[in-house]
PDB file of N, CA and C in Angstrom:
ATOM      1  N   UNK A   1     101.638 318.030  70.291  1.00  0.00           N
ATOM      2  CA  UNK A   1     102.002 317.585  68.966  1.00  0.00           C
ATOM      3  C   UNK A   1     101.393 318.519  67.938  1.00  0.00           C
ATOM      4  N   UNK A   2     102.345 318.815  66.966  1.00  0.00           N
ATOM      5  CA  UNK A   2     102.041 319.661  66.395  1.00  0.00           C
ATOM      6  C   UNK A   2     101.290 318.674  64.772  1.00  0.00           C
ATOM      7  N   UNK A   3     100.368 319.350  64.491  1.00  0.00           N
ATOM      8  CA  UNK A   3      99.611 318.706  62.710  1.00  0.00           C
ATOM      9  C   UNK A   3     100.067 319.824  61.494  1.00  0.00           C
ATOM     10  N   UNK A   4     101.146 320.144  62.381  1.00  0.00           N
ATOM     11  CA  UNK A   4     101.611 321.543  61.185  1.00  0.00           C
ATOM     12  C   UNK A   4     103.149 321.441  60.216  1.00  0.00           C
ATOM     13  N   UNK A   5     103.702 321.702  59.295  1.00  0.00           N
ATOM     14  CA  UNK A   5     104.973 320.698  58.130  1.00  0.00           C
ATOM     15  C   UNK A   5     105.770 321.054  59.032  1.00  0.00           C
ATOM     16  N   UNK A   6     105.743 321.938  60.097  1.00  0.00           N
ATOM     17  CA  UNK A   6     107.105 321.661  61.236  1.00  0.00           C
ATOM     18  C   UNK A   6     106.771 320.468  62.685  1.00  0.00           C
ATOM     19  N   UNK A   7     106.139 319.366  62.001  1.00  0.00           N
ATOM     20  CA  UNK A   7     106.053 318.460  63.040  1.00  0.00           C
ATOM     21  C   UNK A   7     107.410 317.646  63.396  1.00  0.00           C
ATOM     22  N   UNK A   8     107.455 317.708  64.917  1.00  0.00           N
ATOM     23  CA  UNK A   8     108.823 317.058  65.324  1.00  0.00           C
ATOM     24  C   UNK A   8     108.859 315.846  65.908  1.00  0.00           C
ATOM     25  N   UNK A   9     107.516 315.113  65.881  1.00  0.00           N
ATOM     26  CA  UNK A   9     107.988 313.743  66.404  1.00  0.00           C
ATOM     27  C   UNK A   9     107.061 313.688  67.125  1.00  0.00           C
ATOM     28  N   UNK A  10     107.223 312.533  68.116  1.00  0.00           N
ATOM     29  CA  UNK A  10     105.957 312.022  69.031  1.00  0.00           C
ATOM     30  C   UNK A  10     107.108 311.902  70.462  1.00  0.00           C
ATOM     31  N   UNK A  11     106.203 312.113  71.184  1.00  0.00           N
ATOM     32  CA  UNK A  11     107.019 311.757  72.502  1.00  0.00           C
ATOM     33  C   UNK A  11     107.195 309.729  72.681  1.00  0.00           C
ATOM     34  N   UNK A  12     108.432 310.062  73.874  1.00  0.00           N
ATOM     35  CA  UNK A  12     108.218 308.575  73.983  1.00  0.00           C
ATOM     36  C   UNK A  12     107.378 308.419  75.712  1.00  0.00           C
ATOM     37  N   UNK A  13     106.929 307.454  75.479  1.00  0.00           N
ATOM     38  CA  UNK A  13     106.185 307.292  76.596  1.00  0.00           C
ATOM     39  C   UNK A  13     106.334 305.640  77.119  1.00  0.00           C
ATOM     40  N   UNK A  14     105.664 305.345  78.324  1.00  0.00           N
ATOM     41  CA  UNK A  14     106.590 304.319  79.111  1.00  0.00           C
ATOM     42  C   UNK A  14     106.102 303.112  78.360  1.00  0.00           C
ATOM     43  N   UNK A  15     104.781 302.816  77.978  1.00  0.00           N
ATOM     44  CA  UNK A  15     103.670 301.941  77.124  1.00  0.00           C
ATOM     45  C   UNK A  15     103.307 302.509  75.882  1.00  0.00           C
ATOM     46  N   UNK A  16     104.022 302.431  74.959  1.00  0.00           N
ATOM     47  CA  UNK A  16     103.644 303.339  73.656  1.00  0.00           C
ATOM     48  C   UNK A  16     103.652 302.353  72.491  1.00  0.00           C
ATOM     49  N   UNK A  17     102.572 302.782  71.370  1.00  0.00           N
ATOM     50  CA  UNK A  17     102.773 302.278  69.929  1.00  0.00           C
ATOM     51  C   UNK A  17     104.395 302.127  69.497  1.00  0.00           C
ATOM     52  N   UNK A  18     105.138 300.227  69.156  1.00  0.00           N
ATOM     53  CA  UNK A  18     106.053 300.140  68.796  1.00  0.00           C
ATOM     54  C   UNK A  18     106.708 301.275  67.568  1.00  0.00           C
ATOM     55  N   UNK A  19     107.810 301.891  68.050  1.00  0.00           N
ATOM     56  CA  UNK A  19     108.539 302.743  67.032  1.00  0.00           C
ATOM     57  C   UNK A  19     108.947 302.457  65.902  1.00  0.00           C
ATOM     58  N   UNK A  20     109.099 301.002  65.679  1.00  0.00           N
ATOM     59  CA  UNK A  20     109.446 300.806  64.324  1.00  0.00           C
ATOM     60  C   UNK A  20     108.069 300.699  63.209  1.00  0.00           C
ATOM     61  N   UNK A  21     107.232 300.075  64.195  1.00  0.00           N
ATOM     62  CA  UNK A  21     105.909 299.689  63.092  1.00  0.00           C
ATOM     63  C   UNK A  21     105.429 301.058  62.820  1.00  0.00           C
ATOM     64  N   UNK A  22     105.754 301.703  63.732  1.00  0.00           N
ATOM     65  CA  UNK A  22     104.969 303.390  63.502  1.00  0.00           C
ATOM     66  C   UNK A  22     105.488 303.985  62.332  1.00  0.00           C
ATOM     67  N   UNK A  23     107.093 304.178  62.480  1.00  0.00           N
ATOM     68  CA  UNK A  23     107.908 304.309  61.291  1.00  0.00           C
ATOM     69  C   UNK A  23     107.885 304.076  60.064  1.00  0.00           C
ATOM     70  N   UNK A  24     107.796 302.928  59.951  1.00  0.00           N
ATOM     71  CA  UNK A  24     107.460 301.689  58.957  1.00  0.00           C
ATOM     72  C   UNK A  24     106.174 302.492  58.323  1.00  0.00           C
ATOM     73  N   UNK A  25     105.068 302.458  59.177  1.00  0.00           N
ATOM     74  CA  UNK A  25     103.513 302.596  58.519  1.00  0.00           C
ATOM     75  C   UNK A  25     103.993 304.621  58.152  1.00  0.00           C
ATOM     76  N   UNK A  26     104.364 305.245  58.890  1.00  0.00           N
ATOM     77  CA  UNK A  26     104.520 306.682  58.216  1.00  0.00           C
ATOM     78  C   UNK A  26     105.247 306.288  56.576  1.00  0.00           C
ATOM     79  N   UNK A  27     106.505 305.811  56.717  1.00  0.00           N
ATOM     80  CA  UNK A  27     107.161 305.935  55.485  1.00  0.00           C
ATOM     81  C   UNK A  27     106.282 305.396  54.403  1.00  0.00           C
ATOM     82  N   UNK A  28     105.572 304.130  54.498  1.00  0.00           N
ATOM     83  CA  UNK A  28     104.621 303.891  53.652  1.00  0.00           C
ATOM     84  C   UNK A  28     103.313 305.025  53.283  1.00  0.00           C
ATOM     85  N   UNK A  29     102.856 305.202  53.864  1.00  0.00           N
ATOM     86  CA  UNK A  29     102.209 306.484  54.235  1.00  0.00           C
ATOM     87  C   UNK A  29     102.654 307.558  52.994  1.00  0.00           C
ATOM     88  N   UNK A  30     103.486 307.722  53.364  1.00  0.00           N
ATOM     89  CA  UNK A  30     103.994 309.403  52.221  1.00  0.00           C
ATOM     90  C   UNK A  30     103.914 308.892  50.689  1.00  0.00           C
ATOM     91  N   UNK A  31     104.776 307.812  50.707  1.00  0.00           N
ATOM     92  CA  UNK A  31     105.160 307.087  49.143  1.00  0.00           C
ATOM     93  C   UNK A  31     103.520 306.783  48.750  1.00  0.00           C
ATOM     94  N   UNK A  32     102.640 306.453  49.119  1.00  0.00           N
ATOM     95  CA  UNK A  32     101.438 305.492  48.779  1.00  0.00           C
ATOM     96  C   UNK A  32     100.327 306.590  47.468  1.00  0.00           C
ATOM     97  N   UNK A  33     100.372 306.012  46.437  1.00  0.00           N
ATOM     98  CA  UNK A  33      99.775 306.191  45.497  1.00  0.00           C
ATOM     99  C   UNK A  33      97.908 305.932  46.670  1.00  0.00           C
ATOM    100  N   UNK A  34      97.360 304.715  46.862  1.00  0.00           N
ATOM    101  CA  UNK A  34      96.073 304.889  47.417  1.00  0.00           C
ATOM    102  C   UNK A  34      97.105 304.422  49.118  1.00  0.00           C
ATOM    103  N   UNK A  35      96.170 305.053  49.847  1.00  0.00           N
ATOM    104  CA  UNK A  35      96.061 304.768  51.221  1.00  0.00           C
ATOM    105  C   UNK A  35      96.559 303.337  51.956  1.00  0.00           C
ATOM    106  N   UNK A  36      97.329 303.220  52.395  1.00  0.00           N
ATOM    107  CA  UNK A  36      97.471 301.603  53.236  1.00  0.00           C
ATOM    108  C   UNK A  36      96.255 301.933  54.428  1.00  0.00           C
ATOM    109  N   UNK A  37      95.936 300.669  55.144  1.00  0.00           N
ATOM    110  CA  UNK A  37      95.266 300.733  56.226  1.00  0.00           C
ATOM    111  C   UNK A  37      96.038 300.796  57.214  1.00  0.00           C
ATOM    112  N   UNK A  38      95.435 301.186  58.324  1.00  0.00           N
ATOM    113  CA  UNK A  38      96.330 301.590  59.472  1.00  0.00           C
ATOM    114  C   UNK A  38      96.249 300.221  60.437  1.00  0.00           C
ATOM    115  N   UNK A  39      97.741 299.788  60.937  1.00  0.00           N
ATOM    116  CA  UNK A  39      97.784 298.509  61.558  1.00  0.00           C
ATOM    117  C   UNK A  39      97.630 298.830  62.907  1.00  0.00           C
ATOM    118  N   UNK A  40      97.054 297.700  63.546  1.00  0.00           N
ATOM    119  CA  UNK A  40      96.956 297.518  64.981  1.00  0.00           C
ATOM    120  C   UNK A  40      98.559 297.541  65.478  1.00  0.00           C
ATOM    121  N   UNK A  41      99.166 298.405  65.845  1.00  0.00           N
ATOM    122  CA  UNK A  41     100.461 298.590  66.423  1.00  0.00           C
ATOM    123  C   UNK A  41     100.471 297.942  67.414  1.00  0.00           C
ATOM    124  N   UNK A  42     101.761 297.383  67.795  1.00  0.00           N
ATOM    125  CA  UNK A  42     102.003 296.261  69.060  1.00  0.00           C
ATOM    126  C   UNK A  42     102.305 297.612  70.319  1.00  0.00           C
ATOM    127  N   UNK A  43     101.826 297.343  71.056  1.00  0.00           N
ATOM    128  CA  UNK A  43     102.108 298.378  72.052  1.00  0.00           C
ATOM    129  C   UNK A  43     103.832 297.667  73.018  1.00  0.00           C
ATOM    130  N   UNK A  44     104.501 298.288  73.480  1.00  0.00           N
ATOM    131  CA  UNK A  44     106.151 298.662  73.786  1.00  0.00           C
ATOM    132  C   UNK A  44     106.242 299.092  74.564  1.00  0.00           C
ATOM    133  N   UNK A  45     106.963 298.536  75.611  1.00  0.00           N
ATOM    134  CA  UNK A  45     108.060 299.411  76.642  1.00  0.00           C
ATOM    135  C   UNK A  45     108.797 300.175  76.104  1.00  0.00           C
ATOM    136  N   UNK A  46     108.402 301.854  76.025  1.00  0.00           N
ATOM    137  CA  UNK A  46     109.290 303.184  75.814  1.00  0.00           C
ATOM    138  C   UNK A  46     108.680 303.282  74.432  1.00  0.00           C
ATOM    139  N   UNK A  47     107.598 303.117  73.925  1.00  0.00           N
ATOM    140  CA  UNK A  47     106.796 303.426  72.850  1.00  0.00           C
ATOM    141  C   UNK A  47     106.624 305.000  72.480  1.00  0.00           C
ATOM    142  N   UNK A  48     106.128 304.941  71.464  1.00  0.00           N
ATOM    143  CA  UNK A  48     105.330 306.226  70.992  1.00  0.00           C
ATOM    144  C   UNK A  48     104.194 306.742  71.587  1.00  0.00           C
ATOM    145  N   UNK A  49     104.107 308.026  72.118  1.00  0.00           N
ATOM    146  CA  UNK A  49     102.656 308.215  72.432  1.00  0.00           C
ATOM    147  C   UNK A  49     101.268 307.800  71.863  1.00  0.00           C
ATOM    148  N   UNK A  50     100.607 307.163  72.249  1.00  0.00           N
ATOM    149  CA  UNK A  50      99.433 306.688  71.245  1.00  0.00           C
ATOM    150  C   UNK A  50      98.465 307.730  70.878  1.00  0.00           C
ATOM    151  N   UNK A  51      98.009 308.149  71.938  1.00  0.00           N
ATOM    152  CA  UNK A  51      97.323 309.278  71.290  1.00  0.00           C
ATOM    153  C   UNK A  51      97.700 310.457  70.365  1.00  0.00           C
ATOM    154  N   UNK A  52      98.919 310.772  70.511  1.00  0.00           N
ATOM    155  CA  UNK A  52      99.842 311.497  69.168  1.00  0.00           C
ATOM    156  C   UNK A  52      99.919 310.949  67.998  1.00  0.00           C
ATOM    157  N   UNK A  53     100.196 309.689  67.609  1.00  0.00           N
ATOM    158  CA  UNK A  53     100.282 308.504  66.643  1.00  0.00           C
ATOM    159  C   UNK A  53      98.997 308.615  66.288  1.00  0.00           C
ATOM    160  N   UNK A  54      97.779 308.568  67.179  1.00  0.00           N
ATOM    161  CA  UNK A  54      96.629 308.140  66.384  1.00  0.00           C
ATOM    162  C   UNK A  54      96.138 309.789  65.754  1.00  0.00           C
ATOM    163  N   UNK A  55      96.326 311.013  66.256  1.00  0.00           N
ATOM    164  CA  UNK A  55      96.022 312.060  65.877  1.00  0.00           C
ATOM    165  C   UNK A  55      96.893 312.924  64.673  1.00  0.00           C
ATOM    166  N   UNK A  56      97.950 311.959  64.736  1.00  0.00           N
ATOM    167  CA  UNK A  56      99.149 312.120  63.506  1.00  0.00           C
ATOM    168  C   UNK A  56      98.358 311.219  62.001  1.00  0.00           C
ATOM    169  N   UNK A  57      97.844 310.192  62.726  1.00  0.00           N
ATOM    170  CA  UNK A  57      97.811 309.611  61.229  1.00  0.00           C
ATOM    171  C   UNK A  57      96.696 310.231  60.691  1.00  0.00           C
ATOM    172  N   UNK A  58      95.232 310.138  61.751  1.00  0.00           N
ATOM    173  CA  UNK A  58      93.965 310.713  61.231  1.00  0.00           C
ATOM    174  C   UNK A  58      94.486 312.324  60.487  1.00  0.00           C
ATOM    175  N   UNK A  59      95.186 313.109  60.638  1.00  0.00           N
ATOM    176  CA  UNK A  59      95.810 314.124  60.084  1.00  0.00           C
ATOM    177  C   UNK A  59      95.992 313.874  58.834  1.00  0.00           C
ATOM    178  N   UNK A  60      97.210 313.107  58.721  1.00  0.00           N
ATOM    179  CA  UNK A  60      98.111 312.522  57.669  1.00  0.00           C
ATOM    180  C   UNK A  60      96.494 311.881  56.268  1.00  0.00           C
ATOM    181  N   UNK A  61      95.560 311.423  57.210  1.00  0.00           N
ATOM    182  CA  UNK A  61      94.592 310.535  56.497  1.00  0.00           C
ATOM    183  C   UNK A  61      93.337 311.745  55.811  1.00  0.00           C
ATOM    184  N   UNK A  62      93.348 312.605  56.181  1.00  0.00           N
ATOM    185  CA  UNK A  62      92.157 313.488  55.989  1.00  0.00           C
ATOM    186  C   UNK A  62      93.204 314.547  55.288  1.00  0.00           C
ATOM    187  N   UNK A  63      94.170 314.174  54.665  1.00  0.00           N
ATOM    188  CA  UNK A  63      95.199 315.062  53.769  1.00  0.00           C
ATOM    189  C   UNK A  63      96.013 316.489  54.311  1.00  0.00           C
ATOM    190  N   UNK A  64      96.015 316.402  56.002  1.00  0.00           N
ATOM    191  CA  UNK A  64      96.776 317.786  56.530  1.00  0.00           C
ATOM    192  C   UNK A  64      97.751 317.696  56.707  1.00  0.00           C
ATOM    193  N   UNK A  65      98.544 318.390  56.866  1.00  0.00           N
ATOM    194  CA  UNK A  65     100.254 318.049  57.478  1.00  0.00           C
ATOM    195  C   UNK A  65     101.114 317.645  56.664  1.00  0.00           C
ATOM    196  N   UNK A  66     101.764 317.153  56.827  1.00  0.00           N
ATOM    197  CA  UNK A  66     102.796 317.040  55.439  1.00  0.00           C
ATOM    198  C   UNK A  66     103.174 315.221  55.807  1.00  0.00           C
ATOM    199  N   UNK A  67     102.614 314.763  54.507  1.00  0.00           N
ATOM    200  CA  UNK A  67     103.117 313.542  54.531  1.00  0.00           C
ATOM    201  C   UNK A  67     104.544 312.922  54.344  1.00  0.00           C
ATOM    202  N   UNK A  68     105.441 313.534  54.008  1.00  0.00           N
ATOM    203  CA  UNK A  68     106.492 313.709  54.196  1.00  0.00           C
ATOM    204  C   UNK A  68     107.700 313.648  56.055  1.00  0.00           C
ATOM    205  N   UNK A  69     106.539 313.976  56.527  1.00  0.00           N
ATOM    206  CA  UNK A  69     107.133 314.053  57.852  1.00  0.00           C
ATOM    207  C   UNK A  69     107.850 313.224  58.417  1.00  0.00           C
ATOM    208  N   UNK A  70     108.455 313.052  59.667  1.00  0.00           N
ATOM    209  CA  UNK A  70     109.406 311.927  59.873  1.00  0.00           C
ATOM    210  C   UNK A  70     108.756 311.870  61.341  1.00  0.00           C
ATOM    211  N   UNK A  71     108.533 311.114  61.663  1.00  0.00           N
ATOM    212  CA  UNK A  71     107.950 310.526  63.384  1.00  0.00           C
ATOM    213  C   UNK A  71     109.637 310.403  64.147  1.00  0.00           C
TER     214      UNK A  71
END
């Protein structure tokens, strides 16, 4: 996974962070005047990689990468 403005997504994996809440919390994410907190994601059959998700947001949170991005 890339932390660079050509990031392409997260893999899917068999037990992964639900895709929509992930979604959901990125798009909020970009728009947000102060910071939302980051939710306990429901974990999913055919999820998001978690460890990508969690190294995407700490990124996203310490101001690298482009908040703009699309998961």
């Amino acid at each position: 996974m890339s932390a660079s403005p050509e990031f392409r997504g997260f893999d899917l994996v068999r037990r992964g962070y639900d895709r929509e809440q992930v979604d959901h919390y990125l798009r909020a994410l970009s728009g947000a005047v102060s910071l939302p907190p980051v939710p306990a994601f429901q974990i999913r059959w055919r999820g998001y990689d978690r460890e990508q998700v969690d190294a995407r947001i700490a990124d996203l949170l310490r101001g690298g990468g482009n908040r703009g991005g699309r998961a």
